[in-house]
Protein backbone atom coordinates (compact mmCIF):
# COMPACT_ATOMS: atom_id res chain seq x y z
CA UNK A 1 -20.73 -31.55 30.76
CA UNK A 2 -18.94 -30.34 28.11
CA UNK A 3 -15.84 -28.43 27.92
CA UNK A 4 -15.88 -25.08 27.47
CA UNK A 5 -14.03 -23.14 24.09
CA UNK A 6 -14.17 -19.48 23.44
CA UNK A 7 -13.12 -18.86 19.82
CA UNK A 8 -11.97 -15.49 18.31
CA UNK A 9 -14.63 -14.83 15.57
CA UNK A 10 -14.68 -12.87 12.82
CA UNK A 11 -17.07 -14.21 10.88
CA UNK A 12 -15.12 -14.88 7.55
CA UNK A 13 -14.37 -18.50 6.38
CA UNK A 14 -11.61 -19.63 8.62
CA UNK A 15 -13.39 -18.47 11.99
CA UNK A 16 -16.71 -20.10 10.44
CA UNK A 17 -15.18 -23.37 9.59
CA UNK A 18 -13.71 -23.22 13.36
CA UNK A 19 -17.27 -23.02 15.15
CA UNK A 20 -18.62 -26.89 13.77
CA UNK A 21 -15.02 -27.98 13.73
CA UNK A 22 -14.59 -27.66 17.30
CA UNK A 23 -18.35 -28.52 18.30
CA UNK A 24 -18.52 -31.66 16.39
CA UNK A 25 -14.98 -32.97 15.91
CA UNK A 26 -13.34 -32.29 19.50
CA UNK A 27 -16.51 -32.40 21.35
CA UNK A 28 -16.59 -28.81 22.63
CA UNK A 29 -19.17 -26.35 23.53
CA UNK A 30 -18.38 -23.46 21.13
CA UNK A 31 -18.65 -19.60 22.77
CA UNK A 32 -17.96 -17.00 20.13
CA UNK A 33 -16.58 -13.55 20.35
CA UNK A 34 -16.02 -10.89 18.23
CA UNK A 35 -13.85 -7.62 18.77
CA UNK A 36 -14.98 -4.73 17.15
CA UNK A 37 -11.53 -2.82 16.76
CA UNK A 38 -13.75 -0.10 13.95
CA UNK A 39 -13.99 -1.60 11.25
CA UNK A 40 -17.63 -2.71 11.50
CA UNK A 41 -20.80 -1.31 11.53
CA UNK A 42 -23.74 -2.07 14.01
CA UNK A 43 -25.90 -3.74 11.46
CA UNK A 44 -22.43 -5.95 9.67
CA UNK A 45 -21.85 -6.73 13.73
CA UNK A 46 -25.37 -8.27 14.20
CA UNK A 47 -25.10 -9.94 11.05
CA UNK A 48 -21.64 -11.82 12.26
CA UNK A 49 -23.90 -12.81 15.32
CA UNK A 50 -26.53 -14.29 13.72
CA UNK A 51 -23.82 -16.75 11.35
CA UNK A 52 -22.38 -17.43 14.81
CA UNK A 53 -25.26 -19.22 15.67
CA UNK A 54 -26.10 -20.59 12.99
CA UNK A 55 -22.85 -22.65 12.81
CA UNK A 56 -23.81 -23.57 16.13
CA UNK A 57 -22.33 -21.10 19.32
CA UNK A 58 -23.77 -21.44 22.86
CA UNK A 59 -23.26 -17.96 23.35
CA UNK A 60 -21.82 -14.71 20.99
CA UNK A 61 -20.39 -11.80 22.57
CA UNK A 62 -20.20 -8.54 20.73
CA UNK A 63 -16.95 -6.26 22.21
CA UNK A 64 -16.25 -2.61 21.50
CA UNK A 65 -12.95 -1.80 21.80
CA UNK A 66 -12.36 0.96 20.09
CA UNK A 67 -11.71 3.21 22.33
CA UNK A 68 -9.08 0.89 24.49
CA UNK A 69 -7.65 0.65 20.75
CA UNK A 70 -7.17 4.22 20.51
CA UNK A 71 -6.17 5.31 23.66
CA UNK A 72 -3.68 2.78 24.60
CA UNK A 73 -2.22 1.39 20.85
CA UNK A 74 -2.84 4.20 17.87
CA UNK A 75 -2.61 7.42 19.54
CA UNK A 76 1.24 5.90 20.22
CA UNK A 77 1.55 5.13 16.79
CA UNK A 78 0.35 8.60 15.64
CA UNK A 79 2.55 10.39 18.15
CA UNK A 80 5.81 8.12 16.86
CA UNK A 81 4.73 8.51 12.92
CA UNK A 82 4.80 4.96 13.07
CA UNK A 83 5.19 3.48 9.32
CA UNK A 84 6.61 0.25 9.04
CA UNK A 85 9.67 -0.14 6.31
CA UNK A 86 8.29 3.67 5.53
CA UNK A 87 5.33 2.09 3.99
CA UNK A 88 2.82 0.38 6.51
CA UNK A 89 0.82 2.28 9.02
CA UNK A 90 0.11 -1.34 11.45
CA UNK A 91 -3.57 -1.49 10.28
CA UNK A 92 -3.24 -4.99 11.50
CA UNK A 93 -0.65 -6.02 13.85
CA UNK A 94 -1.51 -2.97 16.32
CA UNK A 95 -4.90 -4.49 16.92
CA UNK A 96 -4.46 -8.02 17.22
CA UNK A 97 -3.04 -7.55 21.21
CA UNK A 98 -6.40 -6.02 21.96
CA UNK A 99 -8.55 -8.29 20.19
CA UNK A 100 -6.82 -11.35 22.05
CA UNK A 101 -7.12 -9.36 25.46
CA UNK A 102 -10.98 -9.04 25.07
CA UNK A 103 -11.17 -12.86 23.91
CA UNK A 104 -9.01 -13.57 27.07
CA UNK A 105 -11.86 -11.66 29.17
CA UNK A 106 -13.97 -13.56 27.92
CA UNK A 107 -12.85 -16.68 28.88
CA UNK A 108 -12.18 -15.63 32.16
CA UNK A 109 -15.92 -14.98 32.73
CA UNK A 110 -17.36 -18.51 31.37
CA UNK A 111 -14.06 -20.41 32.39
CA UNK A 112 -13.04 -21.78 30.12
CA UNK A 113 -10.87 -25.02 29.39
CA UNK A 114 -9.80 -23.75 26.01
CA UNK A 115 -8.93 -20.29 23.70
CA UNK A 116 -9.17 -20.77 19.78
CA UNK A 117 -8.11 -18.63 16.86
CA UNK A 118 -8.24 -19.20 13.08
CA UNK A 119 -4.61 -18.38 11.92
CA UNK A 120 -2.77 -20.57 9.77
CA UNK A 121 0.80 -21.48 10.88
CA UNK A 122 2.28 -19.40 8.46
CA UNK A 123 1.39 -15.78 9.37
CA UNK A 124 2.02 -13.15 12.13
CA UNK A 125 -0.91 -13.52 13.65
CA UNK A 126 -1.02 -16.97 15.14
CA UNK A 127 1.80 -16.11 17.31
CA UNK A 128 0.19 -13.00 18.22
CA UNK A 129 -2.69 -14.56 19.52
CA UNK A 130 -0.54 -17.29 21.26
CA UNK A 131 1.95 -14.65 22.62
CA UNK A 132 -1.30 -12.89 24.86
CA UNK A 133 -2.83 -16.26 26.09
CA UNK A 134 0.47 -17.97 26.68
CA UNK A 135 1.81 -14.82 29.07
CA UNK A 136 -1.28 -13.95 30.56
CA UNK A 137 -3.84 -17.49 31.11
CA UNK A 138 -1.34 -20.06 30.82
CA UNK A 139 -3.14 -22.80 32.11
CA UNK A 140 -6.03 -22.43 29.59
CA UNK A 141 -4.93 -24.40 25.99
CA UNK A 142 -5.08 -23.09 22.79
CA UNK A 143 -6.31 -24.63 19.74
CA UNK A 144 -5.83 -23.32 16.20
CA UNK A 145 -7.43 -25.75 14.08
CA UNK A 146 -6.48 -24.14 10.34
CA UNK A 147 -2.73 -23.83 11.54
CA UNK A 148 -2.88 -28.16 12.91
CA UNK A 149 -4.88 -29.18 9.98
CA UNK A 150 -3.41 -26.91 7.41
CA UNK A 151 -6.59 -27.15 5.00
CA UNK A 152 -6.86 -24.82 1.94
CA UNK A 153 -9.97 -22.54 1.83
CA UNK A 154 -11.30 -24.96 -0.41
CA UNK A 155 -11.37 -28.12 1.56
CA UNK A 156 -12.68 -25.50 4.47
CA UNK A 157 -15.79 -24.26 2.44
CA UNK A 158 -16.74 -28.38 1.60
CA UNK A 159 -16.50 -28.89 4.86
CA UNK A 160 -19.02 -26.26 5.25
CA UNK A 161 -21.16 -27.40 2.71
CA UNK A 162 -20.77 -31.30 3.87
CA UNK A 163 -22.39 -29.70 7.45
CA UNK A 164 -25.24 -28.09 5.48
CA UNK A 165 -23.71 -24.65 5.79
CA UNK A 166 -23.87 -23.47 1.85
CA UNK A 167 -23.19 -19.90 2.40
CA UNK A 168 -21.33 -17.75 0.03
CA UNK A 169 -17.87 -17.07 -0.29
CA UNK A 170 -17.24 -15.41 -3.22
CA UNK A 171 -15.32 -12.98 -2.24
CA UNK A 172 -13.25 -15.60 0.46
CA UNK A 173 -10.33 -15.64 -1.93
CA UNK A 174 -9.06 -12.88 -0.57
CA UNK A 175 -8.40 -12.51 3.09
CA UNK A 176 -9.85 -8.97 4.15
CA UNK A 177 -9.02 -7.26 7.77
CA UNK A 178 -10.54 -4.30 8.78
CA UNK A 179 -10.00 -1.93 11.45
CA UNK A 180 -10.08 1.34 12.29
CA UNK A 181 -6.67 2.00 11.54
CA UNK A 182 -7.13 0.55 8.13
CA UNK A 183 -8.11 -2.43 6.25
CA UNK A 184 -4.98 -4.98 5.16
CA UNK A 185 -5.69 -7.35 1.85
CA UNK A 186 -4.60 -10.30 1.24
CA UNK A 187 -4.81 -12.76 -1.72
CA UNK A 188 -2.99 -14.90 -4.75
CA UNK A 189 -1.51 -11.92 -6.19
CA UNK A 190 0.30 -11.30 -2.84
CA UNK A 191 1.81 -14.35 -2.24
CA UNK A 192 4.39 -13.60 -5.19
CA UNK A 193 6.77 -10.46 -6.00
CA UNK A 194 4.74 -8.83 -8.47
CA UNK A 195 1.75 -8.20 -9.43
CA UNK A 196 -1.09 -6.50 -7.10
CA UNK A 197 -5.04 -7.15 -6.64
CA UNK A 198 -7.48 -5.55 -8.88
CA UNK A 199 -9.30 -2.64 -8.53
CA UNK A 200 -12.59 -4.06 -8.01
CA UNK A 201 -10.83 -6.14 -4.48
CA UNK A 202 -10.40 -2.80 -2.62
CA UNK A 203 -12.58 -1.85 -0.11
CA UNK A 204 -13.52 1.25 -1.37
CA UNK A 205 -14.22 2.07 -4.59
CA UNK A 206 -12.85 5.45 -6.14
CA UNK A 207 -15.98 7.78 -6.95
CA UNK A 208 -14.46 11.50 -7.01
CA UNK A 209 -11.25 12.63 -9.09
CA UNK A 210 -11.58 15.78 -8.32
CA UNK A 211 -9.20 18.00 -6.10
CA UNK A 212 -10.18 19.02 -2.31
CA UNK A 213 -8.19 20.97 0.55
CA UNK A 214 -8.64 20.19 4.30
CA UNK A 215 -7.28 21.46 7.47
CA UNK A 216 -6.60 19.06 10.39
CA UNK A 217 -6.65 20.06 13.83
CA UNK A 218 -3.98 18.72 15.88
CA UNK A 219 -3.88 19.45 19.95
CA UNK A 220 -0.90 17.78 22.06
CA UNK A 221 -0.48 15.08 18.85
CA UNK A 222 -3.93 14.40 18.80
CA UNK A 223 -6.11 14.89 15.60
CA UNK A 224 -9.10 16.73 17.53
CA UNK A 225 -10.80 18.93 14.53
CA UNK A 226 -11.73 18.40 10.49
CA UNK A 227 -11.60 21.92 8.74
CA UNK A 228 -12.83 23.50 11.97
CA UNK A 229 -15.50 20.96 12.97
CA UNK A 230 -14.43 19.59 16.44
CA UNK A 231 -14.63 15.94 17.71
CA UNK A 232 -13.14 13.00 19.45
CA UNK A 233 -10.04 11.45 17.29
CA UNK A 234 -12.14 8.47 16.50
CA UNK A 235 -14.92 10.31 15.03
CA UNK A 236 -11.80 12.08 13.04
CA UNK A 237 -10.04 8.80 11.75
CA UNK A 238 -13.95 7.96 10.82
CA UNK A 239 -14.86 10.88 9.05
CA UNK A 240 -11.65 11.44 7.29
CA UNK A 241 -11.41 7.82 6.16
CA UNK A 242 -15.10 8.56 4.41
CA UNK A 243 -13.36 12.16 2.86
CA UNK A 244 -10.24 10.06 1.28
CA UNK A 245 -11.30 6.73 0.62
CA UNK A 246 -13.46 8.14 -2.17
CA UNK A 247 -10.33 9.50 -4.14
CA UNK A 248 -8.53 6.11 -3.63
CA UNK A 249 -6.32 7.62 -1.34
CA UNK A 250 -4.34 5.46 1.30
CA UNK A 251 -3.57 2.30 -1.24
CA UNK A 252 -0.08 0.02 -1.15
CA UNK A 253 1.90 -2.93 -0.89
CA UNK A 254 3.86 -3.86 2.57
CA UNK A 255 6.61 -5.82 2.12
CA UNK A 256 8.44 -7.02 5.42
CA UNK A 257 9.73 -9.77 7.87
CA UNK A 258 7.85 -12.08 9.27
CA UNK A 259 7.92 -12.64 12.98
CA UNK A 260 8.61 -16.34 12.03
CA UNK A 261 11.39 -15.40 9.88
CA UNK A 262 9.25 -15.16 6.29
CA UNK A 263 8.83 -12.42 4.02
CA UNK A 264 5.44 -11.30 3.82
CA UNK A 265 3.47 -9.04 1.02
CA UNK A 266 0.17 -7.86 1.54
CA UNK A 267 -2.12 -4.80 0.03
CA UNK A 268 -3.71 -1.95 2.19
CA UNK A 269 -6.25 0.85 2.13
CA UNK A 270 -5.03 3.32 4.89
CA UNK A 271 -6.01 6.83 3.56
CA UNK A 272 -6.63 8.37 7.20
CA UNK A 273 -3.57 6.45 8.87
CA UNK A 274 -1.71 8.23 6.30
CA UNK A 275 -2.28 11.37 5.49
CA UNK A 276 -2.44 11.52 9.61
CA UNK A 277 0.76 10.58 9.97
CA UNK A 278 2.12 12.89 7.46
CA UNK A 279 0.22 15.83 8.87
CA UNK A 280 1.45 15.36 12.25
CA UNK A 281 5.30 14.30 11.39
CA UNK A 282 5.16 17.91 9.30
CA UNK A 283 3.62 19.80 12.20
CA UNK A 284 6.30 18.28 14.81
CA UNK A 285 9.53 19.20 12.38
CA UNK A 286 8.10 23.11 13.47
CA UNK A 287 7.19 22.47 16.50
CA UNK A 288 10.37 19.87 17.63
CA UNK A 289 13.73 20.20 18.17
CA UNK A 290 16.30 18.86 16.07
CA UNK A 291 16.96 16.48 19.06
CA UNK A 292 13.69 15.44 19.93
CA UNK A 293 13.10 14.94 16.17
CA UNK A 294 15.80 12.38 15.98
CA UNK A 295 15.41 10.66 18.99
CA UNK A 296 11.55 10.24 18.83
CA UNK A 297 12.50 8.78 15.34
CA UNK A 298 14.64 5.66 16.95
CA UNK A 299 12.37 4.97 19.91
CA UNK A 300 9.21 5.22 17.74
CA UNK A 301 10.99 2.69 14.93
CA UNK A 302 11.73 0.58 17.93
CA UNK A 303 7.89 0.95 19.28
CA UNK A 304 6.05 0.09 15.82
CA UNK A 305 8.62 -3.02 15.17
CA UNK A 306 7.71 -4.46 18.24
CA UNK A 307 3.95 -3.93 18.46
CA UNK A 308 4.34 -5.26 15.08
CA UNK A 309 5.71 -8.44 16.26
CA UNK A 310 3.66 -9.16 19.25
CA UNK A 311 5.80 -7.43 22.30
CA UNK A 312 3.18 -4.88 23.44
CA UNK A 313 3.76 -6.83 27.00
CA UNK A 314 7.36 -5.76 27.12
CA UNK A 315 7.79 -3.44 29.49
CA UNK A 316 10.15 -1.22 27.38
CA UNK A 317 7.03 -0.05 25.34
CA UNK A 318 5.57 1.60 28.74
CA UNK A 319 8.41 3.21 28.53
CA UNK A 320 8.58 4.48 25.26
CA UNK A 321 5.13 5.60 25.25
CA UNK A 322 6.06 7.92 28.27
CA UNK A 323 8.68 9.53 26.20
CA UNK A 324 6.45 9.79 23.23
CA UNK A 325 3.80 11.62 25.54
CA UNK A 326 5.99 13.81 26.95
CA UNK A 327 7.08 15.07 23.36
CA UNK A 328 3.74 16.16 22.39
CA UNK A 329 3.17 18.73 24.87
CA UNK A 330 3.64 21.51 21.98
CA UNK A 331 2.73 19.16 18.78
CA UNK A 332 -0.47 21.92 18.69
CA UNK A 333 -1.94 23.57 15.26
CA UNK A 334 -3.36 23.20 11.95
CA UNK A 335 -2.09 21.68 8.94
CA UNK A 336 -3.58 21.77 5.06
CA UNK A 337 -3.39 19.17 3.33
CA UNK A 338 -4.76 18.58 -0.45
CA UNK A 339 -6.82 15.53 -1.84
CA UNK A 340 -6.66 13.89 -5.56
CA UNK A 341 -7.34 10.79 -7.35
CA UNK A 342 -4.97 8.38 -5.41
CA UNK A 343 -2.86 10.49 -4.38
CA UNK A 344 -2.70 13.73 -1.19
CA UNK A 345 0.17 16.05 -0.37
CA UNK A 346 1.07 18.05 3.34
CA UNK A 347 0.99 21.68 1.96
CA UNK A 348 1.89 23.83 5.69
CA UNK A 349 1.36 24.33 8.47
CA UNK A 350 0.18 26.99 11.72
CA UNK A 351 1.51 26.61 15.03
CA UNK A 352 2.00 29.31 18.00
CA UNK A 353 4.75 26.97 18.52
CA UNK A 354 6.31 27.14 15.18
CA UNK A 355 10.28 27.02 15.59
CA UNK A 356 10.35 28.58 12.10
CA UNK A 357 9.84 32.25 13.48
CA UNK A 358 10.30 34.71 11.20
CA UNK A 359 10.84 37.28 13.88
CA UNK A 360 14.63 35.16 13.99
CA UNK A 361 15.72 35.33 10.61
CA UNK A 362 14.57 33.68 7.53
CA UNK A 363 15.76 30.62 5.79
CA UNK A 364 17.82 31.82 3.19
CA UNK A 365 17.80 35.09 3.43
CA UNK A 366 18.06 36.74 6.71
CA UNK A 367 19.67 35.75 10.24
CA UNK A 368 18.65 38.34 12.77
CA UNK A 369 20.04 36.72 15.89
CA UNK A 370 23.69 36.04 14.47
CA UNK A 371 26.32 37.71 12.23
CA UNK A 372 28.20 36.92 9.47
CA UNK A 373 31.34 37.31 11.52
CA UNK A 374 29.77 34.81 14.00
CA UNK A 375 29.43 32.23 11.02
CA UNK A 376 32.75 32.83 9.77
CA UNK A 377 34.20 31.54 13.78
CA UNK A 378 31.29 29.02 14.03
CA UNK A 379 32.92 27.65 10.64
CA UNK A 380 36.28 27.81 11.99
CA UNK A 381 35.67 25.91 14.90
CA UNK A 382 33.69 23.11 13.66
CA UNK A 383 36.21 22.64 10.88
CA UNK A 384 38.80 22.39 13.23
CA UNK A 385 38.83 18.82 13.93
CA UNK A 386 38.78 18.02 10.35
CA UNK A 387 41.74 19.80 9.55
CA UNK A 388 43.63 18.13 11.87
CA UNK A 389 42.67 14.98 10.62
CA UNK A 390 43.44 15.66 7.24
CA UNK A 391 46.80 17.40 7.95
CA UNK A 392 47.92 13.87 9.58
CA UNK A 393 46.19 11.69 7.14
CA UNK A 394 47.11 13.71 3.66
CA UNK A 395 46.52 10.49 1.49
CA UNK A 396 42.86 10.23 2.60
């Protein structure tokens, strides 16, 4: 009998090259699976089954986790106003650990001898696929066959077309990854400093340039209701990805570290990761206190940089995630926020929990719980310190 491989599939060219690859050059009976982590619809799902089998899987499994996605990896990013270098939301690297746990389910149930990804050696997410099978099935092996043969996409698709498999990959030089926390692009304009892709390479195409308002519902950090229409925070991310995307909102360029010690560039469409995040970080600065505002802002740094490099396992994050729950139990109200052609801005906010009671004073204006004799001592005994600096060190 034949040993047993279950292979991570997506469905684009590196994932189909890997299904003949390992069936006809190392002799192994191929069992696909693809993790649907919302970036796919039913119908683009059943049509990634049906190549699956035509480049030869035994079997194709078809996971949904979405919701384990949500639950367990972005509602922690949302809660930390996770944005990597101030710029990336983790559209990618915060769902790789849960496609690699479904694959690793899988295998469990057929047993088998082998686990097999289509990374090349010189990205993130090789070693995030590694990181889950090494820690977690040890004894099964791993094969990678674009990161040991290190073909280009070219000599991938004649190998392809040399096995009678002539589809089309017009679109397979760029490297496209969607989820539902956004859709990362990669492609030849990336792999240098300047430059970007062009327009037509986006995922979604602008079609309104117009201007629209919206009110998001937050309740304990959770995005719960779209001007006043309730539902899950799934169907939310959903429905207010289809709102923005159409203005071109949620576009960039990530520019970071590598976890293998590289700098990497790559181009995003994010618009609901974004304008999420910056809804909820505005609603927390009234809600938070000055404390909790700083300190969720180091742990949450330290969260996203090490989902980002493949350390969900460590049990710090656990940790971290109970703080980060804790901190929400006010983070409750609305927030407006305005839409334009590639572009949105956070205009306010309504909490009961608002810290910015006017019933204390206003900003500028008006203290009603303190004095202006109490400022004048407040002044004199923070400054005190300083002057005694200064009166020893007079050449400073």
């Amino acid at each position: 009998m034949k040993k047993k491989v279950v292979l991570a599939f997506s469905g684009g060219l590196d994932t189909s090259f890997c299904v003949p690859y390992l069936k006809d050059e190392k002799g192994l009976e191929v069992h696909t699976v693809f993790v649907n982590t919302g970036g796919f619809s039913d119908e683009e799902a059943k049509h990634i089954e049906e190549r699956a089998f035509q480049l030869g899987a035994a079997t194709h499994t078809c996971v949904n986790a979405v919701e384990d996605y949500y639950s367990r990896g972005i509602k922690y990013l949302i809660f930390g106003n996770v944005l990597k270098n101030n710029t990336y939301p983790l559209s990618v690297s915060s769902e790789r650990f849960f496609q690699a746990l479904a694959v690793l389910d899988e295998v469990k149930k057929i047993g088998a001898d082998f686990v097999a990804h289509g990374s090349t050696g010189a990205g993130n997410d090789q070693v995030r696929f590694d990181l889950v099978f090494e820690v977690l099935a040890p004894q099964v092996k791993i094969i990678a066959p674009i990161r040991e043969l290190a073909w280009s996409r070219q000599q991938e698709i004649d190998y392809l077309r040399n096995k009678g498999f002539d589809f089309s990959w017009e679109k397979s030089k760029y490297s496209i990854n969607q989820g539902l926390w956004g859709t990362s692009v990669g492609g030849v304009e990336t792999l240098k400093s300047n430059g970007t892709i062009p327009e037509e390479a986006y995922p979604s195409q602008v079609t309104d340039f117009g201007v629209e308002r919206i009110t998001i519902r937050f309740e304990k950090g959770e995005p719960v209701a779209l001007n006043g229409e309730k539902m899950t925070p799934i169907e939310f991310i959903h429905k207010l990805h289809r709102t923005a995307s159409k203005f071109g909102i949620g576009r960039d360029v990530h520019v970071g570290d590598t976890i293998i010690g590289m700098k990497g560039r790559v181009v995003f469409e994010a618009p609901a990761p974004l304008i999420i995040v910056k809804a909820h970080h505005l609603l927390e600065k009234h809600v938070l206190t000055k404390q909790q505002l700083y300190w969720k802002d180091q742990l949450a740094t330290w969260y996203g940089q090490l989902m980002h490099e493949a350390q969900y396992l460590e049990p710090v994050m656990r940790n971290i995630e109970g703080f980060l729950d804790d901190t929400q139990k006010y983070v409750t109200g609305d927030v407006d926020v305005e839409l334009r052609p590639y572009h949105f801005a956070v205009l306010g906010c309504t909490s009961d929990y608002d810290l910015m009671n006017s019933k204390f004073g206003e900003y500028g204006e008006i203290n009603k719980s303190l004095s202006g004799q109490d400022i004048v001592g407040f002044t004199k005994v923070i400054a005190n310190p300083l002057k005694i600096y200064y009166n020893i060190h007079q050449n400073d």
